[in-house]
Structures are given as structure tokens and as C-alpha cells.
Protein backbone atom coordinates (compact mmCIF):
# COMPACT_ATOMS: atom_id res chain seq x y z
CA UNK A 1 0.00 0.00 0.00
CA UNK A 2 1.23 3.26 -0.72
CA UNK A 3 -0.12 6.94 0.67
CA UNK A 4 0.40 10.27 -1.00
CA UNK A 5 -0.64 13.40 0.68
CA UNK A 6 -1.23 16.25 -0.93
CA UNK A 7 -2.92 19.27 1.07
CA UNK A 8 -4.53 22.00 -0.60
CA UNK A 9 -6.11 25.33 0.96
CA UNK A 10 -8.60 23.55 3.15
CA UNK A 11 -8.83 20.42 2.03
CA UNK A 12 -6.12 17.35 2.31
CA UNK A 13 -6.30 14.67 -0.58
CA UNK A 14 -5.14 11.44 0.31
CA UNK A 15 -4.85 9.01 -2.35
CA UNK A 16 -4.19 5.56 -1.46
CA UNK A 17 -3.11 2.76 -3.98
CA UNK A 18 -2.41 -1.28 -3.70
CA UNK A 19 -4.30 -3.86 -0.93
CA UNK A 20 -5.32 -2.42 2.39
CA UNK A 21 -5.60 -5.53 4.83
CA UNK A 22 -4.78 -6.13 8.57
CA UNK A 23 -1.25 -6.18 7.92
CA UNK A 24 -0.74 -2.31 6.89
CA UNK A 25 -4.06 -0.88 8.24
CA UNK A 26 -2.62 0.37 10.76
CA UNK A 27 0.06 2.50 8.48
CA UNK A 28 -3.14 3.65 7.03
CA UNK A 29 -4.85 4.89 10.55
CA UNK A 30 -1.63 6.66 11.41
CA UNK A 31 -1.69 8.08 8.32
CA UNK A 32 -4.98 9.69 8.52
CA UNK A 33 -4.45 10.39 12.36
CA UNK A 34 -1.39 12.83 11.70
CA UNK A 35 -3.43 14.74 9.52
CA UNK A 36 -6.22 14.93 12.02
CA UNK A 37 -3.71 16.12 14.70
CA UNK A 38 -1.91 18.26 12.55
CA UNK A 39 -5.24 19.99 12.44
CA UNK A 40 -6.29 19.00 9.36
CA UNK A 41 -9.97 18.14 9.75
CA UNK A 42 -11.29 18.26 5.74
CA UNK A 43 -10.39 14.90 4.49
CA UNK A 44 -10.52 12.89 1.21
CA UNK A 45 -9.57 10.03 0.46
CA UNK A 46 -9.09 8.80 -2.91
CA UNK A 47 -9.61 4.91 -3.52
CA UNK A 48 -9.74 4.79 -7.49
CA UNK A 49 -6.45 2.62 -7.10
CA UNK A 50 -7.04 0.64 -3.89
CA UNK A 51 -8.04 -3.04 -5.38
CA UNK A 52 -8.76 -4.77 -1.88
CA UNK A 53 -10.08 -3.22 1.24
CA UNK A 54 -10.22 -5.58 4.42
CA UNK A 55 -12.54 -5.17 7.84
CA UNK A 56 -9.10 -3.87 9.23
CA UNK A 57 -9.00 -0.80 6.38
CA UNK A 58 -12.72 0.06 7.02
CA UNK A 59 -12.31 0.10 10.24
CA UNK A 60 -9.55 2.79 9.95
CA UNK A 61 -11.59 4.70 7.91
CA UNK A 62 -14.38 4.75 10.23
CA UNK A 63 -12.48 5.26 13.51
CA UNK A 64 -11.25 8.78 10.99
CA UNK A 65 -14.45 10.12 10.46
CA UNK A 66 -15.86 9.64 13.60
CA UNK A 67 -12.93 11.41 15.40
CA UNK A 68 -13.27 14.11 12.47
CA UNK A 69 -17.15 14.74 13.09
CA UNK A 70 -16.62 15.41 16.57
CA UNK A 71 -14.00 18.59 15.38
CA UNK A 72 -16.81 19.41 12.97
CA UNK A 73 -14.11 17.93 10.06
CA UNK A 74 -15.01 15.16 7.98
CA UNK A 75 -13.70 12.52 5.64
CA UNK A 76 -15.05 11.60 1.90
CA UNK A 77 -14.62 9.36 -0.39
CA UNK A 78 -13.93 10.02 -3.93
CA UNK A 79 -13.38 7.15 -6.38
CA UNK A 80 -13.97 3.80 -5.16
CA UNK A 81 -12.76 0.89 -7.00
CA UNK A 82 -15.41 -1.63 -7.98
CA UNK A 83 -14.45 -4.00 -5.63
CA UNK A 84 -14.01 -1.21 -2.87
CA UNK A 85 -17.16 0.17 -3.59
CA UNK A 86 -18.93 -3.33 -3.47
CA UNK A 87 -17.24 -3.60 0.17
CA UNK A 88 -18.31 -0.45 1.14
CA UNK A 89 -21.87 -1.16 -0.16
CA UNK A 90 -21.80 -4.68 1.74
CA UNK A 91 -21.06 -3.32 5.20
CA UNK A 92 -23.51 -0.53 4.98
CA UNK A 93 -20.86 2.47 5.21
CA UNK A 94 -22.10 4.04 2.27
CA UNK A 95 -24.89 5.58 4.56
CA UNK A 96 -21.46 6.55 6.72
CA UNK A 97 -19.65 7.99 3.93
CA UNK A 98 -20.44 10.66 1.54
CA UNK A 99 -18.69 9.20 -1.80
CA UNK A 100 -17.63 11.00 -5.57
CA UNK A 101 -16.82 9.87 -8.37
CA UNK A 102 -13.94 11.91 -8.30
CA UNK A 103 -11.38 13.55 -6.28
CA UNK A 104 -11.99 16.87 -7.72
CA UNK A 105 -16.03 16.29 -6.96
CA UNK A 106 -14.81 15.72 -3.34
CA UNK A 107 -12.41 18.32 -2.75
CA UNK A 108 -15.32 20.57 -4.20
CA UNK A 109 -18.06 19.21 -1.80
CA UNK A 110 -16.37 21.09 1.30
């Protein structure tokens, strides 16, 4: 899994690529959790290039945007694989999430 970070004027893009599963989850919630304590609280993440997500990668992505809601932030989703999307669709987070098509979409929506 890799993670590029790119912050703009009030929103940071975060585009992920490769598997996400319980062995680098973690890299991923630490990831997201310097931003959020960095003071960052307008998150996107981009999944367009993330072709597996496990329990342990939606679980990191849910313990972000509830910490985010509480400091009035919150963290999108922009471009979910197929698969991803499916996943997301499957454990009923796309009630949870407020998802794009694309990054740009996203970044806009703040």
C-alpha cells in the first residue's frame, strides 16, 4: 500500500493505492491520524487505485471520520474501485460515507 498526501487550501487529498488488509491498516490509521492532529480536519480520500479493502481498512476509515465529526471535520470518499465500492456497499458504510466519483467532486463538496 502506498499513501500520497497532498494538502490544498482547506482540504487534504489522500490518495491511497495497492491492498489495504490487517497487515498495513494500521500505516493507514496513522496516516490519517497525523493529519487529524496536525489539524487537518477536511479529508478525502481517494480509492480509485485501492483493489482490496479488508474489515481492518474500514475500520480505519471509520475510527477517521468519527474522530473528524466530533471537530466538525469530515472525511469523503472520492473514487472507489469496484471492488471497494462493493465492500463499502456490503457493510452498509455508504450511509457513513459521503462518496464522488472523483477527487476533484470531493475536494469541491467542502
Amino acid at each position: 500500500m502506498d499513501i500520497t498526501i497532498s494538502e490544498m487550501k482547506r482540504v487534504t487529498l489522500i490518495e491511497i493505492s495497492g491492498r489495504i488488509d490487517s497487515t498495513n491498516a494500521t500505516k493507514l490509521g496513522e496516516a490519517l491520524n497525523e493529519q487529524i492532529d496536525a489539524g487537518r480536519h477536511q479529508l478525502v480520500a481517494d480509492l480509485a487505485r485501492v483493489d482490496y479493502m479488508s474489515s481492518a481498512g474500514l475500520r480505519e476509515l471509520v475510527s477517521a471520520v468519527k474522530k473528524l465529526r466530533k471537530l466538525n471535520g469530515d472525511l469523503r470518499v472520492a473514487s472507489p474501485s469496484p471492488r471497494v465500492k462493493e465492500v463499502l456497499d456490503l457493510a452498509g458504510l455508504d450511509s457513513i460515507f459521503q462518496m464522488f466519483t472523483t477527487p476533484v467532486e470531493a475536494v469541491g463538496s467542502f
